[in-house]
Protein backbone atom coordinates (compact mmCIF):
# COMPACT_ATOMS: atom_id res chain seq x y z
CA UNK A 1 -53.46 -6.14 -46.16
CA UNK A 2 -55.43 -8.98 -47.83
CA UNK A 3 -53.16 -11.69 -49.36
CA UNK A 4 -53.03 -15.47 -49.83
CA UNK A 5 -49.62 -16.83 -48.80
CA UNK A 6 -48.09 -20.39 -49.40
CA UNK A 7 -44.39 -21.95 -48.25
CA UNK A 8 -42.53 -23.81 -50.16
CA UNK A 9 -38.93 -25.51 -49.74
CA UNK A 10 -37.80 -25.87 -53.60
CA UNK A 11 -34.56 -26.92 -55.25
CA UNK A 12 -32.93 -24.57 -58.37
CA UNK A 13 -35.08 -24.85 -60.82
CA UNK A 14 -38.49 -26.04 -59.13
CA UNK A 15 -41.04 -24.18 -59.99
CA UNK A 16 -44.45 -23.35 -58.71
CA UNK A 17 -47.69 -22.98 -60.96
CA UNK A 18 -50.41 -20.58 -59.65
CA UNK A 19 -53.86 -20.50 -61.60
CA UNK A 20 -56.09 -17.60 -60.49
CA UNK A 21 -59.43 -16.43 -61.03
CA UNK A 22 -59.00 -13.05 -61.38
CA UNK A 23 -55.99 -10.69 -62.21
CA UNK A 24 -53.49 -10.45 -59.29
CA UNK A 25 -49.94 -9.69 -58.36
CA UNK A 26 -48.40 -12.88 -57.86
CA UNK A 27 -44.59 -13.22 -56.45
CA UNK A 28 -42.26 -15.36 -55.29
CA UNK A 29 -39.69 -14.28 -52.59
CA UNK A 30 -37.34 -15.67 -49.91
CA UNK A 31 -37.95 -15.12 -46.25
CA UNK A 32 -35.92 -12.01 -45.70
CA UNK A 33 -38.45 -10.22 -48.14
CA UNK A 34 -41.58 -11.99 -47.33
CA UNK A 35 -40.72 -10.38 -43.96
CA UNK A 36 -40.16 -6.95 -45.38
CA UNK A 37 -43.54 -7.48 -47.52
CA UNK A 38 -45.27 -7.92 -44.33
CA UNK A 39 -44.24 -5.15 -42.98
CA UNK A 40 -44.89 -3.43 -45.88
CA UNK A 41 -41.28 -2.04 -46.48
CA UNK A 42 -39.12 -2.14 -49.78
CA UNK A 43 -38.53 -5.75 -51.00
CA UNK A 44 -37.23 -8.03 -53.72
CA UNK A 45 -39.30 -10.72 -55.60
CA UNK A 46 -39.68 -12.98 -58.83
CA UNK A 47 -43.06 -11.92 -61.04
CA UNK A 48 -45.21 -9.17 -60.68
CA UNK A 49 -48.92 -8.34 -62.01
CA UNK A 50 -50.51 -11.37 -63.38
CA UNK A 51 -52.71 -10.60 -66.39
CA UNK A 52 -52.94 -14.43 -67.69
CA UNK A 53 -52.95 -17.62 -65.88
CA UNK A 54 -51.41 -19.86 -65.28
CA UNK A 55 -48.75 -18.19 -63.81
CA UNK A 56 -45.08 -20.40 -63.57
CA UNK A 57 -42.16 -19.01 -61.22
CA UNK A 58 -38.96 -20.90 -61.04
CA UNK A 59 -37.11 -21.22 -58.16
CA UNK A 60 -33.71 -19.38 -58.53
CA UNK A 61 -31.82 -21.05 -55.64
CA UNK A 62 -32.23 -23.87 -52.78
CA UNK A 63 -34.49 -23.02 -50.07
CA UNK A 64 -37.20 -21.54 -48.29
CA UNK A 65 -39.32 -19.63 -50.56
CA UNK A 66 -42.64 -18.16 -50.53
CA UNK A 67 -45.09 -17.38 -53.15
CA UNK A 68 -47.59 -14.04 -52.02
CA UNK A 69 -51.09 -13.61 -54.20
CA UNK A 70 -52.20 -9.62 -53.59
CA UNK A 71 -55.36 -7.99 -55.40
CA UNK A 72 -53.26 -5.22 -54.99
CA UNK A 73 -55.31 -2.91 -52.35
CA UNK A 74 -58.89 -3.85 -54.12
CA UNK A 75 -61.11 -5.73 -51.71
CA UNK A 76 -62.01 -8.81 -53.50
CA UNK A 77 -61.89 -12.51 -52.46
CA UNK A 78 -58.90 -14.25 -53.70
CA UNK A 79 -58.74 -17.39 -54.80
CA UNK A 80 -55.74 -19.35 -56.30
CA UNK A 81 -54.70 -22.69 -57.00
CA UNK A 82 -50.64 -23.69 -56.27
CA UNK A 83 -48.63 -26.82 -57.60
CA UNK A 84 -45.20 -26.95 -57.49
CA UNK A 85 -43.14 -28.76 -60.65
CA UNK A 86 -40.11 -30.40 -59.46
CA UNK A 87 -37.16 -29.99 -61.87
CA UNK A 88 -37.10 -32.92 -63.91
């Protein structure tokens, strides 16, 4: 499984901008799924298939939280830039 994956601990309301260069599924889970995604089982997540970018996912809660970028089984390099916005 080919993915680009960045941690993040984020307050309610942070959010985190990812710019890519191609179309991608971009999402933004806790740990409990990030460890289900890896092991490629049923899981919960914020976003989806990125047509546009910038893409901008807020933060729903205090934590631990991790955003995944998948080309979604094609085999192409992925590249993606991530910046995280603190809540005013």
């Amino acid at each position: 499984m080919n993915f680009l994956h960045y941690k993040f601990k984020l307050h309610a309301g942070d959010a985190i901008k990812v710019t890519l260069d191609h179309q991608a599924n971009v999402r933004l889970m806790d740990d409990a799924n990030y460890a289900l995604f890896k092991a490629q089982a049923k899981f919960k997540f914020i976003g989806g298939h990125a047509l546009k970018s910038p893409v901008v996912l807020e933060a729903p809660a205090d934590g631990h939280w991790n955003i995944v970028v998948d080309a979604e089984g094609h085999e192409r390099e992925l590249h993606a830039v991530v910046e995280v916005l603190k809540k005013g």
